[in-house]
Protein backbone atom coordinates (compact mmCIF):
# COMPACT_ATOMS: atom_id res chain seq x y z
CA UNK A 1 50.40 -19.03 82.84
CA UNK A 2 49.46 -18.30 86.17
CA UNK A 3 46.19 -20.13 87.44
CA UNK A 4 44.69 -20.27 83.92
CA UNK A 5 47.68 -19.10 81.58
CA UNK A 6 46.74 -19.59 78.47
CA UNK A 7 48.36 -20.56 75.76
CA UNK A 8 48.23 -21.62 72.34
CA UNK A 9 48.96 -25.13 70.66
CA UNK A 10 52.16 -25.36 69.96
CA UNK A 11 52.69 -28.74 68.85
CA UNK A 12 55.57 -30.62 70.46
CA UNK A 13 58.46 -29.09 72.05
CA UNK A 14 62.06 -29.81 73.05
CA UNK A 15 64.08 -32.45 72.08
CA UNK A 16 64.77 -36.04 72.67
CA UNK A 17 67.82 -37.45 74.49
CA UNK A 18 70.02 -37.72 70.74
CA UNK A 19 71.81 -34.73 71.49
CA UNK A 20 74.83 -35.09 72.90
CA UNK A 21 74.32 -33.36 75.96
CA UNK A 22 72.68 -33.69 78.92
CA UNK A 23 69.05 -34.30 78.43
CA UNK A 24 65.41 -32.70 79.88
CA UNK A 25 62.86 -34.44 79.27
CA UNK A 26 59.99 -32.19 78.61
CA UNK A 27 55.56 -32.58 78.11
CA UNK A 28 54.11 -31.04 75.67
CA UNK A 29 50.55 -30.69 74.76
CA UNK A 30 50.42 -31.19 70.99
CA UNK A 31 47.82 -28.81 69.33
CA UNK A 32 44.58 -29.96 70.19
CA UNK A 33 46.19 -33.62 69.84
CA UNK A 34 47.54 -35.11 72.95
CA UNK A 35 49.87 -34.54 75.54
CA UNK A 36 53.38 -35.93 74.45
CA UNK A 37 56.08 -36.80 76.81
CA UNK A 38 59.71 -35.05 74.93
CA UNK A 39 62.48 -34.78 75.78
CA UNK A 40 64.22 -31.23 77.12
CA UNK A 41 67.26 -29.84 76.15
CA UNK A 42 70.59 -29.55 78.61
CA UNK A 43 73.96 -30.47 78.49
CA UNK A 44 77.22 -30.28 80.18
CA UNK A 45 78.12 -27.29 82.24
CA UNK A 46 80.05 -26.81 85.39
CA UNK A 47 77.20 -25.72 87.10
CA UNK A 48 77.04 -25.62 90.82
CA UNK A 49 74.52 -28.21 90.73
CA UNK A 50 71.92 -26.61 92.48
CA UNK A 51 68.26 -26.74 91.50
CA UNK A 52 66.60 -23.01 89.93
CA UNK A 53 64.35 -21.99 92.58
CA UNK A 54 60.81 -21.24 91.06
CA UNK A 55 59.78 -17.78 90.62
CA UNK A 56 56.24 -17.79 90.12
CA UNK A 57 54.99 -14.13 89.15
CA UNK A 58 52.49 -15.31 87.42
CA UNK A 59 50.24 -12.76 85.72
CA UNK A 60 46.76 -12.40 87.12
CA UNK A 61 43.73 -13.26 85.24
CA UNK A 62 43.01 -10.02 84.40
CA UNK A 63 46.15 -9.68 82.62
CA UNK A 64 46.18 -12.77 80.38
CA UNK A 65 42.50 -11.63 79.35
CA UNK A 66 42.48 -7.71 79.44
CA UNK A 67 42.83 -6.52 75.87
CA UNK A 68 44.75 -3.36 76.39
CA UNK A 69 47.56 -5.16 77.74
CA UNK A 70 48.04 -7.23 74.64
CA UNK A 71 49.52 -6.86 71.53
CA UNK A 72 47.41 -6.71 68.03
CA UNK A 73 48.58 -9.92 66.41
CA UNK A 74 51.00 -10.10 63.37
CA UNK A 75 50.76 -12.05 60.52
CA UNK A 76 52.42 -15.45 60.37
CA UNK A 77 56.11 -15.34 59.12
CA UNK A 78 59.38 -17.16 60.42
CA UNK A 79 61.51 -15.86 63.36
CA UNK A 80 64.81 -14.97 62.99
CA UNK A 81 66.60 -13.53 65.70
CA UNK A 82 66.23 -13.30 69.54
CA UNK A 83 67.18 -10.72 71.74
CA UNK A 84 67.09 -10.68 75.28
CA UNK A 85 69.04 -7.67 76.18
CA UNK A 86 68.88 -8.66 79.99
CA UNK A 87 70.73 -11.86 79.66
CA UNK A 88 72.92 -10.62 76.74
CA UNK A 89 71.27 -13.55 74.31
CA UNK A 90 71.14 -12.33 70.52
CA UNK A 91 70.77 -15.53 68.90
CA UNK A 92 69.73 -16.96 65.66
CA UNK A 93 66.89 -19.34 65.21
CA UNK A 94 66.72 -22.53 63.76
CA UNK A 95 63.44 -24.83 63.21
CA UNK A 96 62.76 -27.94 64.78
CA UNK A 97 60.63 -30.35 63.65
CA UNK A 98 59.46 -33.85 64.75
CA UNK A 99 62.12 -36.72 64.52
CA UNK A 100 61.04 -40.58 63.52
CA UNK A 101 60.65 -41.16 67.79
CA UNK A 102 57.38 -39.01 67.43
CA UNK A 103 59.65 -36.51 69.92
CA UNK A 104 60.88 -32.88 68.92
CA UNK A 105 64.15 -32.67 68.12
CA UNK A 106 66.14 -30.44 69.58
CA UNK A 107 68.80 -27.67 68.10
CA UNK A 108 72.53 -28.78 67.21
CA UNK A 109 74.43 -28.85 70.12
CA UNK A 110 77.51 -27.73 68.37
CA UNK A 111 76.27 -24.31 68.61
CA UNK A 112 75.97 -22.70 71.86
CA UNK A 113 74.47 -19.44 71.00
CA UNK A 114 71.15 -21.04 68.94
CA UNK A 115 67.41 -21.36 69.52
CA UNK A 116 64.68 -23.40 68.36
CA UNK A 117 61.40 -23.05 67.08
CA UNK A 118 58.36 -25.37 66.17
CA UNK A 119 58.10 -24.17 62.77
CA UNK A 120 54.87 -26.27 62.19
CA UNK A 121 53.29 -24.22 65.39
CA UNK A 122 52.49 -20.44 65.73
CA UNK A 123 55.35 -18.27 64.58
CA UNK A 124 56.07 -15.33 67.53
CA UNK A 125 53.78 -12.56 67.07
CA UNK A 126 50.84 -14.51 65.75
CA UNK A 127 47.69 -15.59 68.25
CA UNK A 128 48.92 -18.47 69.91
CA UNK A 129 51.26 -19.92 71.53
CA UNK A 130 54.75 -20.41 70.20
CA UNK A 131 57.48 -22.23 71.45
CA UNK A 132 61.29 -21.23 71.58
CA UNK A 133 63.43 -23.77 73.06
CA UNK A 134 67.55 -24.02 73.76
CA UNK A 135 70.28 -25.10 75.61
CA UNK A 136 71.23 -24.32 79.32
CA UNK A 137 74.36 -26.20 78.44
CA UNK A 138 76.49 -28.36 76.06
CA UNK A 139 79.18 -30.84 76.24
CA UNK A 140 81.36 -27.88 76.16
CA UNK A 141 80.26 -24.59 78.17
CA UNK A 142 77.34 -23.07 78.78
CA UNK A 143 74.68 -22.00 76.37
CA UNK A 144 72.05 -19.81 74.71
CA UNK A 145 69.69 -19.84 77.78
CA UNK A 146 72.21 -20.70 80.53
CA UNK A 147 70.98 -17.19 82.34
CA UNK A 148 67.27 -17.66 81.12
CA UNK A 149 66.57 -18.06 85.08
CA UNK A 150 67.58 -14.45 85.46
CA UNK A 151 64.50 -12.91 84.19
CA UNK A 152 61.56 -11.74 85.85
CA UNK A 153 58.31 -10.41 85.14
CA UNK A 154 57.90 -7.18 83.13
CA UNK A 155 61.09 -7.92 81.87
CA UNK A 156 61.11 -7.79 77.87
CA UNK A 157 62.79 -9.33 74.51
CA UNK A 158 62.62 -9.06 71.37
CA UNK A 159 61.77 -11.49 68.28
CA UNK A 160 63.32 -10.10 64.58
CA UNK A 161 60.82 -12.09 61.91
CA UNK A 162 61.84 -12.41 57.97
CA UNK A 163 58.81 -9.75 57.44
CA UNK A 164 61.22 -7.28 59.17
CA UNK A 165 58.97 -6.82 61.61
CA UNK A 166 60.24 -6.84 65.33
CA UNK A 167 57.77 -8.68 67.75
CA UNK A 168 58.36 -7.43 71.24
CA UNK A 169 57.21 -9.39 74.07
CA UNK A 170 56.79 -9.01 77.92
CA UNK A 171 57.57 -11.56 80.94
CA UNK A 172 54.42 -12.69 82.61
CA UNK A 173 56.15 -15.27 84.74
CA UNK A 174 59.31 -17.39 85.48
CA UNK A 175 58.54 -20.74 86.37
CA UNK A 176 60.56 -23.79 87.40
CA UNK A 177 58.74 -27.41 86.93
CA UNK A 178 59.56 -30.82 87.92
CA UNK A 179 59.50 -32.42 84.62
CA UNK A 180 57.71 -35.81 86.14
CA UNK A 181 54.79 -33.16 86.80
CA UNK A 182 55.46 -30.99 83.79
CA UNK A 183 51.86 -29.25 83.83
CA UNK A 184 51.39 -29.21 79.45
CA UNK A 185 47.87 -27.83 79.56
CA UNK A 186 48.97 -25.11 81.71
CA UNK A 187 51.92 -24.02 79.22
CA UNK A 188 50.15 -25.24 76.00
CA UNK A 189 46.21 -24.56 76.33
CA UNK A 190 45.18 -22.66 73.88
CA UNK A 191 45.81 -18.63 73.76
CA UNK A 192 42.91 -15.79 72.80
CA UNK A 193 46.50 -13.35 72.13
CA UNK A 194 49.92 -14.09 70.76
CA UNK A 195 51.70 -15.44 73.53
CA UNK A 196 55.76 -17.12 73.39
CA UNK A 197 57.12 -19.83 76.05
CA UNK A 198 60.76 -20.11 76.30
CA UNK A 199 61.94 -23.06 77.84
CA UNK A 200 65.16 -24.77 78.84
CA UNK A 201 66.43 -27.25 81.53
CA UNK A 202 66.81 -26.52 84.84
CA UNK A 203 67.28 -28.25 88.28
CA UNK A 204 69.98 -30.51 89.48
CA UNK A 205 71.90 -33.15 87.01
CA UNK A 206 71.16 -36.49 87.76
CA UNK A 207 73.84 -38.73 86.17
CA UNK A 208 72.55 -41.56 86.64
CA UNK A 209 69.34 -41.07 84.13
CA UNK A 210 71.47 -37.98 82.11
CA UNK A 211 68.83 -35.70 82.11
CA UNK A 212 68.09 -32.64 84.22
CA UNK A 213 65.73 -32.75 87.00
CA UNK A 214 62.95 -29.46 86.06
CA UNK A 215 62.23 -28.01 82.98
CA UNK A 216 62.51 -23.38 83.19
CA UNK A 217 59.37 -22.05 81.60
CA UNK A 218 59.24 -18.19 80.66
CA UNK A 219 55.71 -16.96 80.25
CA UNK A 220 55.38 -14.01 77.76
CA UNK A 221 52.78 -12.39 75.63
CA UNK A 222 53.17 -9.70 72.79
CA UNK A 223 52.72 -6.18 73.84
């Protein structure tokens, strides 16, 4: 969210360093709990190394707050799909919950082409925030949100739910974070509309800690 995004409580987002690739670590601002400290997912990729620049379109007050530019919110019910046409991701959801560490546990790293969602938070579509997390990269090749980077504002996807219903969202912003000054209350607070954050890892690899050196935040609301 730009200056005062808002955003919804989610409850705690992407995963801890179990998976076996390369770690995030990630903050997340636990519904009107606390701020947590999580770990984000990554993983192995030949990447290039270099850090994601940050893109910061953020949306303007006016537009997280005007009510013709957002979408009349659905009722709760379970993602299924997403589609990003953009960055040719059609991927199936899975739910992630909170593992014994008190950190969110992140999707199986055995499938590349898989997102997660906070299944105790808001479900896409409803007013809030909810939280869709995956892979830049496994052990193995890139993943599910390895071009996530690529999209820009206006820029719009697509969540199928098990109502049938199709929740369509826009891009408000594309922001890159260092994640020791991940700003949670910024990408958590609380949202007045149905709003979605996608996030993944981004940056440079540090091998010496395993884990990636920003967190990629897309901004979105429903239209």
């Amino acid at each position: 969210m730009a200056a005062d995004s808002s955003s919804s409580p989610p409850a705690e987002p992407p995963a801890d360093g179990q998976s076996s690739g390369r770690g995030g670590r990630l903050t997340l601002w636990g519904a009107a709990i606390a701020i947590l400290a999580v770990t984000m997912f990554g993983g192995h990729h030949g990447s290039d190394g270099s850090s994601h620049a940050s893109r910061a379109a953020g949306a303007s007050a006016a537009a997280q707050t005007d009510p013709r530019q957002a979408g009349e919110a659905l009722p709760r019910s379970a993602p299924t799909r997403l589609v990003i046409p953009k960055i040719s991701v059609d991927a199936p959801f899975t739910t992630l919950d909170i593992g014994a560490s008190g950190q969110l546990e992140p999707p199986p790293t055995g499938d590349t082409n898989l997102v997660g969602w906070y299944a105790k938070g808001v479900s896409p579509g409803e007013r809030g925030t909810a939280v869709i997390a995956g892979h830049v990269d496994t052990t193995t090749s890139a993943a599910v949100f390895a071009g996530l980077d690529e999209l820009e504002r206006g820029d719009r996807f697509t969540v199928q739910r098990a109502d049938g219903s199709d929740a369509e969202f826009v891009v408000d912003s594309v922001e890159t974070f260092a994640k020791d000054a991940f700003p949670s209350k910024r990408v958590y607070a609380d949202a007045r509309r149905p709003e979605v954050r996608l996030i993944t890892c981004a940056g440079d690899y540090d091998h010496d800690v395993r884990d990636y050196t920003d967190n990629l935040v897309v901004f979105a609301h429903l239209v």
